[in-house]
Structure formats: C-alpha cells, structure tokens
N, C-alpha and C. Protein backbone atom coordinates (compact mmCIF):
# COMPACT_ATOMS: atom_id res chain seq x y z
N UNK A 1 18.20 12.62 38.47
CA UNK A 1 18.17 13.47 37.30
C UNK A 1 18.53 12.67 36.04
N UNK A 2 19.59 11.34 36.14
CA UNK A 2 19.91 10.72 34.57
C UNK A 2 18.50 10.03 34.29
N UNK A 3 18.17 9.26 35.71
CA UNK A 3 16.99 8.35 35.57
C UNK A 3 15.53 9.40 34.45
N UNK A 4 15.66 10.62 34.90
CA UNK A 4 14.63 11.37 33.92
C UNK A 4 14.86 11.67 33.00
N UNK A 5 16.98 12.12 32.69
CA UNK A 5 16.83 12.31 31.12
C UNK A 5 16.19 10.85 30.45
N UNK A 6 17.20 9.85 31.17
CA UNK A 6 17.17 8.99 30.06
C UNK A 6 15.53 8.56 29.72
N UNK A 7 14.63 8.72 30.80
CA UNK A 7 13.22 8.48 30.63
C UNK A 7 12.38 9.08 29.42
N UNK A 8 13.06 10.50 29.97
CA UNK A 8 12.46 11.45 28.25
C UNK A 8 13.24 10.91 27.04
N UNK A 9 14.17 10.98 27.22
CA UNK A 9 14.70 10.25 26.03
C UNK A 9 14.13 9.05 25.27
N UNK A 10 13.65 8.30 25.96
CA UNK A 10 13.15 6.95 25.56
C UNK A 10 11.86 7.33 25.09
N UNK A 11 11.22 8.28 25.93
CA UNK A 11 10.00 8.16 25.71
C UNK A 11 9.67 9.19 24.36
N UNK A 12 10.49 9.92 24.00
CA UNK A 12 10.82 11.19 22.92
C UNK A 12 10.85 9.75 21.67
N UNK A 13 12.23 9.39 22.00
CA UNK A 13 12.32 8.23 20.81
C UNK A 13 11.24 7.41 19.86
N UNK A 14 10.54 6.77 21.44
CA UNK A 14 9.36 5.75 21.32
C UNK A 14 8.44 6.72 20.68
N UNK A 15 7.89 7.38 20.57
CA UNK A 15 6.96 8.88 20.30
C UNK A 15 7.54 9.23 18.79
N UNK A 16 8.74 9.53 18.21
CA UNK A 16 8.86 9.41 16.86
C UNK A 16 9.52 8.62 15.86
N UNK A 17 9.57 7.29 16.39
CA UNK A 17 9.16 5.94 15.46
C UNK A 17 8.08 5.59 15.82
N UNK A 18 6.66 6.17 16.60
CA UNK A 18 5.57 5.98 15.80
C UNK A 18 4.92 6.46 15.37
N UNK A 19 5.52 7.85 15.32
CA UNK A 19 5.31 8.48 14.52
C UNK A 19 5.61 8.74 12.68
N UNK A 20 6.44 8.33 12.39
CA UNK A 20 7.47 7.62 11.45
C UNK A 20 6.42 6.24 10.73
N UNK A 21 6.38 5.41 12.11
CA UNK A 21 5.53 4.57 11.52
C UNK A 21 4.05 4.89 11.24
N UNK A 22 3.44 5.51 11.66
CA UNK A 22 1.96 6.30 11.28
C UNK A 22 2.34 6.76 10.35
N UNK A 23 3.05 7.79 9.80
CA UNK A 23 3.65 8.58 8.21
C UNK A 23 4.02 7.55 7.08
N UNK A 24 4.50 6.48 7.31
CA UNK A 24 4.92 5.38 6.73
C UNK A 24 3.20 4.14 5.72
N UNK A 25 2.18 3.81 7.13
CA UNK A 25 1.29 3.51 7.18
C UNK A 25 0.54 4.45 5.87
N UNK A 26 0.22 5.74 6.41
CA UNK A 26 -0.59 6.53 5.43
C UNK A 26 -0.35 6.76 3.79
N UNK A 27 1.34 6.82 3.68
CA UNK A 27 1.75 7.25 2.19
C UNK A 27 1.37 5.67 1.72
N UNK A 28 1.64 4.34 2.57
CA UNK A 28 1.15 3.24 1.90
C UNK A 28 -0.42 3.20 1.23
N UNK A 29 -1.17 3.86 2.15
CA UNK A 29 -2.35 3.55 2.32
C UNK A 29 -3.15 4.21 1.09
N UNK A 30 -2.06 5.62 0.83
CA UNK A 30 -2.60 6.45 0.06
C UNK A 30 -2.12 5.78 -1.16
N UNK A 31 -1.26 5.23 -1.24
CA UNK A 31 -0.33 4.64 -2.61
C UNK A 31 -1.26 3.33 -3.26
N UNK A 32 -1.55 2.73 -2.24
CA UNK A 32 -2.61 1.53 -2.03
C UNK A 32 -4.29 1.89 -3.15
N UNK A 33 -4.64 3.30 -2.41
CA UNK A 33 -5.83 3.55 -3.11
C UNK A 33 -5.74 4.38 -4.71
N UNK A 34 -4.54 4.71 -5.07
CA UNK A 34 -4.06 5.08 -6.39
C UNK A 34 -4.19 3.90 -7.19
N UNK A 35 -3.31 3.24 -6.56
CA UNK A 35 -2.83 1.63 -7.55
C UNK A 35 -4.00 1.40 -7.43
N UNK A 36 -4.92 1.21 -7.11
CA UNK A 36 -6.81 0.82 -7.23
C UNK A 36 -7.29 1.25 -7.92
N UNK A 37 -7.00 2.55 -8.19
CA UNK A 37 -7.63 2.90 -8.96
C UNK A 37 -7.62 2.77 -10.45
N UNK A 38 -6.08 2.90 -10.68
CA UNK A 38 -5.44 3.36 -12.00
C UNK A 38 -5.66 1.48 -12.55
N UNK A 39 -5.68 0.58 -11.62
CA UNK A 39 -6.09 -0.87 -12.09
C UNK A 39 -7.44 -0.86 -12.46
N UNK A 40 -7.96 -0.59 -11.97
CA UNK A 40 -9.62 -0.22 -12.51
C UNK A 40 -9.86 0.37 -13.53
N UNK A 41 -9.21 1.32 -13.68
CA UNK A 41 -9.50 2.47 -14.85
C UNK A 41 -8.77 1.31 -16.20
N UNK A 42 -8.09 0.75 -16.00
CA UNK A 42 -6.86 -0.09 -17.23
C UNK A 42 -8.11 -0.77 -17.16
N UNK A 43 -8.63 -1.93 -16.99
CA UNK A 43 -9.31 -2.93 -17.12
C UNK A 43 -10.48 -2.43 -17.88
N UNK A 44 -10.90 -1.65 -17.03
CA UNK A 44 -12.03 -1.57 -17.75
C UNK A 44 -12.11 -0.49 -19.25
N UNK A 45 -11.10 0.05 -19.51
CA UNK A 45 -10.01 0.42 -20.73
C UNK A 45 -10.28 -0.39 -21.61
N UNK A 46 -9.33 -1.65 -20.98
CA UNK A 46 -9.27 -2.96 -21.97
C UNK A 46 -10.31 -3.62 -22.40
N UNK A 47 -11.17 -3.31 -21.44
CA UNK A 47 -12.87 -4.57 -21.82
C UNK A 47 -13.69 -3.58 -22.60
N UNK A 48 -13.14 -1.98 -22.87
CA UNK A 48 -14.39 -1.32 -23.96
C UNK A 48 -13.37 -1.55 -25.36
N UNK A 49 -12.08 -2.15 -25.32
CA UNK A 49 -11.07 -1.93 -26.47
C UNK A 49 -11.35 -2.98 -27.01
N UNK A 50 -12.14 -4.54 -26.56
CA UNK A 50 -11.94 -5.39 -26.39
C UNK A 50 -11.08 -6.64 -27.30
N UNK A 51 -9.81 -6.32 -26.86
CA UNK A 51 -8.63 -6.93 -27.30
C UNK A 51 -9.16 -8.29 -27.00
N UNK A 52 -8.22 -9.32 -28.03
CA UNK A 52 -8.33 -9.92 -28.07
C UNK A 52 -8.20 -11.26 -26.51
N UNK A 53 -8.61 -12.17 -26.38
CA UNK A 53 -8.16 -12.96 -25.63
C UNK A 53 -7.14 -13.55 -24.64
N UNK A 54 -6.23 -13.66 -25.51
CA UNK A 54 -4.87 -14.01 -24.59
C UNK A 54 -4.35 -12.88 -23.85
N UNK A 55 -4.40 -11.41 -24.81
CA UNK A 55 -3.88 -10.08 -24.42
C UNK A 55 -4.78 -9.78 -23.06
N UNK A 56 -6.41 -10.30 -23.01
CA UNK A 56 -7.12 -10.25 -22.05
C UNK A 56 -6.80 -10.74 -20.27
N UNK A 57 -6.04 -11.96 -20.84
CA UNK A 57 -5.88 -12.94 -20.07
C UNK A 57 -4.68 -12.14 -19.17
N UNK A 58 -3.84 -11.92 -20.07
CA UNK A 58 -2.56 -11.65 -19.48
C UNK A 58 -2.73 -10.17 -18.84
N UNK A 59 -3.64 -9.48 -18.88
CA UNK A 59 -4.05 -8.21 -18.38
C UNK A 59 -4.18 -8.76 -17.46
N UNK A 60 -5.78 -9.76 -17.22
CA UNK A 60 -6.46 -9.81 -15.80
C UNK A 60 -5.13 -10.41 -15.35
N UNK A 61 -4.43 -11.42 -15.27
CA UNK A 61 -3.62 -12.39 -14.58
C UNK A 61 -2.61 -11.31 -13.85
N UNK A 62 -2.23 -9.86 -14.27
CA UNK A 62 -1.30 -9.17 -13.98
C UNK A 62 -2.07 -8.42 -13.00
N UNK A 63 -3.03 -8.10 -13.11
CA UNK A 63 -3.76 -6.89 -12.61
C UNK A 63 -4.51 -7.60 -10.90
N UNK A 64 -4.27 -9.16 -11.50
CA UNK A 64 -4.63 -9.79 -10.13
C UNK A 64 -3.50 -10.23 -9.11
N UNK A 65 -2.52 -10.29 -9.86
CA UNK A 65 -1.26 -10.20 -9.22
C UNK A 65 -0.96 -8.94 -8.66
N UNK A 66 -1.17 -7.99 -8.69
CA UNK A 66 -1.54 -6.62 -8.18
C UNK A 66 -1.80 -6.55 -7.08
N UNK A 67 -3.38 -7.00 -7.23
CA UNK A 67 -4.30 -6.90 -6.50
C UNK A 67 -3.94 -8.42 -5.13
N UNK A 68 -3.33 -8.84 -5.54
CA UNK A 68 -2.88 -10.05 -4.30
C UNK A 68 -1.68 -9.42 -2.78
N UNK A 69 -0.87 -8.36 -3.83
CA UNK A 69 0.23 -8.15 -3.27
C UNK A 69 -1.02 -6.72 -2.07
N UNK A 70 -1.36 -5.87 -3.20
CA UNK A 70 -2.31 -5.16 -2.32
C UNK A 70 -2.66 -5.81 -0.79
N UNK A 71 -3.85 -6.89 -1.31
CA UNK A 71 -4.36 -7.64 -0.47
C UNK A 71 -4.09 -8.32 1.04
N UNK A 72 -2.87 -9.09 0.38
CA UNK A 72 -2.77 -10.61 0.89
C UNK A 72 -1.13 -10.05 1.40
N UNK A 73 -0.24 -9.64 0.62
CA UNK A 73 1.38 -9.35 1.17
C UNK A 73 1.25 -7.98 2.29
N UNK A 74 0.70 -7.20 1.76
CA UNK A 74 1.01 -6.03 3.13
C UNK A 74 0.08 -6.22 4.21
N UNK A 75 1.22 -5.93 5.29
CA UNK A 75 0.35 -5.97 6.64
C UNK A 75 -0.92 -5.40 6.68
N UNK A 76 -2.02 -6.06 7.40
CA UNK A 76 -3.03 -5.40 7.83
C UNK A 76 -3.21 -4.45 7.97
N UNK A 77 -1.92 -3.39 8.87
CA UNK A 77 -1.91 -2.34 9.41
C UNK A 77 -1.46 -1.47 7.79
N UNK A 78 -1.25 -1.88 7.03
CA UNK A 78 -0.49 -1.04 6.18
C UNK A 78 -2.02 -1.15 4.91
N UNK A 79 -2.68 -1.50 4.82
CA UNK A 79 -4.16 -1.43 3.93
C UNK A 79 -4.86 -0.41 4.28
C-alpha cells in the first residue's frame, strides 16, 4: 500500500511540473509572438518617419538585439 501511495505521488508530481512547464512554454511563446510584432510595427514606424541615420542605426542594432535573444537565447522548446 506505501509502495502505491508513494507511486501516485510521484507520478501526480511528475504530471504537474509538466504541466507547469507546458503553461510556462505557452505564455513564452505567446509573449515571443507580441514582442514580434510590436518590433515590426516600430521599424517599420521608423522607416515611413524616416529619421535620420544614426537614430536609424541604433533602432535596427536594438531591435536586432531583440530579435537574437528571441532567436538564439531561449530554448528551442520555449519559441
């Protein structure tokens, strides 16, 4: 009888941290395709305003720094 609590137990546990982690995954995922957007919408903002140069520069350079962490820093599983 312990051998089964503790079985459900484990297996209850295991069952909502990945669950936790699936809920975790999605608000990224969803957060992920906002920040996409709202970078898109700025840029191309800036290129009908068309500010000057350096102000240009330092847009794209930020907006690609963005787009790296998006990319390249979060797990696979978390894109």
């Amino acid at each position: 009888m312990c051998i089964g609590a503790l079985s459900f137990w484990l297996f209850d546990n295991n069952r909502k941290r990945r669950l936790l982690h699936k809920r975790r995954f999605e608000a990224i995922d969803e957060a992920n395709h906002h920040i996409r957007n709202a970078l898109h919408a700025m840029q191309f903002r800036f290129y009908l305003m068309r500010i000057d140069s350096e102000h240009m520069q330092a847009l794209r350079q930020s907006v690609e720094r963005i787009r790296w962490v998006l990319e390249e820093v979060l797990p696979e599983g978390d894109r």
